[in-house]
N, C-alpha and C. Protein backbone atom coordinates (compact mmCIF):
# COMPACT_ATOMS: atom_id res chain seq x y z
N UNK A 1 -82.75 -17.05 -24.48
CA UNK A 1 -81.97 -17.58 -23.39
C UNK A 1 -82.23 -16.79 -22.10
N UNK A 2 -82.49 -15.22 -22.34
CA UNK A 2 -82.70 -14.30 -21.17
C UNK A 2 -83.89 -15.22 -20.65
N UNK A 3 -85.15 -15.16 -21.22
CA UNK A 3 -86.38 -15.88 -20.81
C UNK A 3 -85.97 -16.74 -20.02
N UNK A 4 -85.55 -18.01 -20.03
CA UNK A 4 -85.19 -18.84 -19.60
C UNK A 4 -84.92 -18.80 -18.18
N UNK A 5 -83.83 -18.08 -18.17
CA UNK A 5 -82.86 -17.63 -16.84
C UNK A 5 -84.17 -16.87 -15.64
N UNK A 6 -85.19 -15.82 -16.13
CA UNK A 6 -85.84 -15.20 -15.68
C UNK A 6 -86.82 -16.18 -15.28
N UNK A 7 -87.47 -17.05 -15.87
CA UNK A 7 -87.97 -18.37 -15.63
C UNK A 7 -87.56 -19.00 -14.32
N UNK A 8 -86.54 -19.13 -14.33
CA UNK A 8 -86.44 -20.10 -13.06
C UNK A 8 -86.11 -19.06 -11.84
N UNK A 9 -85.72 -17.81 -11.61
CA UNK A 9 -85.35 -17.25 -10.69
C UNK A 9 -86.91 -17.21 -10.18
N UNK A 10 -87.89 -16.59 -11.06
CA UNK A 10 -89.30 -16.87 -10.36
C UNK A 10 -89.42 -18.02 -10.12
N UNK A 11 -89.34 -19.53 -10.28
CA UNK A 11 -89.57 -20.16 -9.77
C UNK A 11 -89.17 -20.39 -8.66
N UNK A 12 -88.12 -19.90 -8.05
CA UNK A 12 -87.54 -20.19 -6.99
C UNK A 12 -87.60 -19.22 -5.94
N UNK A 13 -88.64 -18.22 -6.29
CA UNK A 13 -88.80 -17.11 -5.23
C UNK A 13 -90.19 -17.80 -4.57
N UNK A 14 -91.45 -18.96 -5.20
CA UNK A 14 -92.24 -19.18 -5.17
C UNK A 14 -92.40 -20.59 -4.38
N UNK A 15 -91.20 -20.97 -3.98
CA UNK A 15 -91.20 -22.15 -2.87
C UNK A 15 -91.30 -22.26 -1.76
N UNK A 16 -91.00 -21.36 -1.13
CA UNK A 16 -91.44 -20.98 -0.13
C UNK A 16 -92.86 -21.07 0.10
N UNK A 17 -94.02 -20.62 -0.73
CA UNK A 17 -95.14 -20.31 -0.74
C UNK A 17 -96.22 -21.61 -0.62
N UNK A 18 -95.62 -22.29 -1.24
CA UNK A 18 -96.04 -23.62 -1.41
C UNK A 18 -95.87 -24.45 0.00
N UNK A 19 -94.31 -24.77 0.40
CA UNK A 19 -94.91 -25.13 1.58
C UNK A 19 -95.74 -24.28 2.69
N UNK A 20 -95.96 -23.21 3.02
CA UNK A 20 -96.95 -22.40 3.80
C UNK A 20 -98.26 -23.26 3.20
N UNK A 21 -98.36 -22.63 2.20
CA UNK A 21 -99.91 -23.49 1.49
C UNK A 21 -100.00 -24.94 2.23
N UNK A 22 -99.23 -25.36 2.51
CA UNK A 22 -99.62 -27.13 2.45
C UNK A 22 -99.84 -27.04 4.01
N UNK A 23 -98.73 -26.37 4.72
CA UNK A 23 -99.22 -25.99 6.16
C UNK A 23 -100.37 -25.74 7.03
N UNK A 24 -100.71 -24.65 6.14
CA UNK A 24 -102.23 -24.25 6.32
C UNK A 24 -103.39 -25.49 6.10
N UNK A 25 -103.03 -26.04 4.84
CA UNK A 25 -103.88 -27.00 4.68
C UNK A 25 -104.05 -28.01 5.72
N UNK A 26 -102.96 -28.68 6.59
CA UNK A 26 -102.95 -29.61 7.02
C UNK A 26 -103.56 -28.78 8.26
N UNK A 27 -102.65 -27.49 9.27
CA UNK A 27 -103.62 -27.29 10.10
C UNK A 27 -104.95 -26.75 9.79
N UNK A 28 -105.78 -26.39 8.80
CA UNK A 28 -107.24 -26.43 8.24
C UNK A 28 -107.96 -28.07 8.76
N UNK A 29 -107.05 -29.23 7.68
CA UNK A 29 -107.41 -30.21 8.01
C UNK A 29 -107.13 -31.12 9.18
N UNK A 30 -106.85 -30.41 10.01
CA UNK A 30 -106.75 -31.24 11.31
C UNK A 30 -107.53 -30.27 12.54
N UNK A 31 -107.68 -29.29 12.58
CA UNK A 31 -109.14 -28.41 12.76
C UNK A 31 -110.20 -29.49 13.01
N UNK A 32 -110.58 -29.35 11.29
CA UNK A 32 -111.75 -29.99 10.97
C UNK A 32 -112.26 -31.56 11.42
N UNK A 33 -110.69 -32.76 11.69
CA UNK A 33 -110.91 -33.69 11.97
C UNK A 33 -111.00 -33.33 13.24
N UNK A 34 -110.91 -32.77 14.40
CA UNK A 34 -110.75 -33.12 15.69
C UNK A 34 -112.56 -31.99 15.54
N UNK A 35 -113.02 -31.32 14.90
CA UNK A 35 -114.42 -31.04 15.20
C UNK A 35 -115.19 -32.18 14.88
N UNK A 36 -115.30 -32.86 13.95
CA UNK A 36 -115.79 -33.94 13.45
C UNK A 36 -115.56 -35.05 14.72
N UNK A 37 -114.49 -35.48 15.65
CA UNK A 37 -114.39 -36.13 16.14
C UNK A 37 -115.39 -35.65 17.46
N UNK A 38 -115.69 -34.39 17.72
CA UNK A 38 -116.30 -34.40 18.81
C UNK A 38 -117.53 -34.31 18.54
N UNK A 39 -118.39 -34.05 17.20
CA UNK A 39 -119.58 -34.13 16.90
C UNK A 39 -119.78 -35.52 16.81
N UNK A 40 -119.17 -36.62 16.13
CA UNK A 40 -119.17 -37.83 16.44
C UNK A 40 -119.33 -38.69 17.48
N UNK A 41 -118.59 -38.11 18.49
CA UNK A 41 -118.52 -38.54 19.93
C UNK A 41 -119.44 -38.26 20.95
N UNK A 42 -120.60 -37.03 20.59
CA UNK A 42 -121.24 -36.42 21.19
C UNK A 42 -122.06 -37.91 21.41
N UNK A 43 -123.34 -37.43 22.94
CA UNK A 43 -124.19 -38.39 23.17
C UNK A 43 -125.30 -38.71 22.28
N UNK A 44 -125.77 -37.65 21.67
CA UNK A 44 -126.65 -37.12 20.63
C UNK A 44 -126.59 -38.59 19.27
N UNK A 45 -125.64 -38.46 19.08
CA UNK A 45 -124.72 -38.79 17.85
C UNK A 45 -124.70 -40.33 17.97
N UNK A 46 -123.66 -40.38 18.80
CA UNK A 46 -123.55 -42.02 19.60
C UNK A 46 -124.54 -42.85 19.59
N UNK A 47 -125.74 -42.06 20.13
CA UNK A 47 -127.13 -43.06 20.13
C UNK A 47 -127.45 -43.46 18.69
N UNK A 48 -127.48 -42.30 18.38
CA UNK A 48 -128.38 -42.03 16.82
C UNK A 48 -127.59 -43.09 16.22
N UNK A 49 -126.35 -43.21 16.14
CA UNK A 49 -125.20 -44.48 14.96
C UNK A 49 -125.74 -46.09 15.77
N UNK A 50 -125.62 -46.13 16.86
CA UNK A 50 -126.15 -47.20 17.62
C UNK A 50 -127.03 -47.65 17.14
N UNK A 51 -128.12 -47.18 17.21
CA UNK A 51 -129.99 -46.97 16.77
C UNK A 51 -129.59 -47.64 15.48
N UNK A 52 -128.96 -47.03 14.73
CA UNK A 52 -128.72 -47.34 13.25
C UNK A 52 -128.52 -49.01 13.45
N UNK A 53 -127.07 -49.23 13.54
CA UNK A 53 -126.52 -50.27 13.62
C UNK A 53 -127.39 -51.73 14.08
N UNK A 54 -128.12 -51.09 14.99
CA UNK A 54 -128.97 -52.25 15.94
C UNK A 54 -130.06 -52.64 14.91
N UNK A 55 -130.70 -51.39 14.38
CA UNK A 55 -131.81 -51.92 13.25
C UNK A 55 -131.07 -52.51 12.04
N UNK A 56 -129.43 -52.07 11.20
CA UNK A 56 -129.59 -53.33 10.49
C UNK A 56 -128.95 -54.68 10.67
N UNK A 57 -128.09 -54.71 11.78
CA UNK A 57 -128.09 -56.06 12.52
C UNK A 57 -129.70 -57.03 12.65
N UNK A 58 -130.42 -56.46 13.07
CA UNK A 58 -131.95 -56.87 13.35
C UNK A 58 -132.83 -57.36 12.46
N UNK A 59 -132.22 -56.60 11.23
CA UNK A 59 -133.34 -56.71 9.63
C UNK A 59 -133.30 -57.58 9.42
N UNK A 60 -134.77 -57.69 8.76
CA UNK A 60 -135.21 -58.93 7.61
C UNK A 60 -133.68 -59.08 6.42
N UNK A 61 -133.88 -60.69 6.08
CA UNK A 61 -133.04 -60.64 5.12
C UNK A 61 -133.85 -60.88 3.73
């Protein structure tokens, strides 16, 4: 029964931790989307997806 009791007091020192974790994650992943958005957006880039698009609009069927 001691087990038990000791059981959940750790669990509940460890919640905290978890949301931080998810925090981090999201600002990690929102970092990463707004770099992605400007490598995307670049002129470089833009052409190159264009280029793409135009040749398989264009293709043989």
């Amino acid at each position: 029964m001691w087990a038990l009791a000791g059981r959940g007091r750790a669990m509940r020192r460890d919640t905290g931790m978890v949301t931080s974790e998810y925090a981090m994650g999201l600002i990690a992943a929102v970092g990463f989307a707004a770099l992605l958005y400007q490598v995307l957006t670049s002129g470089q880039v833009r052409a190159a997806l264009q280029e793409l698009v135009e040749k398989a609009l264009h293709g043989q069927f």
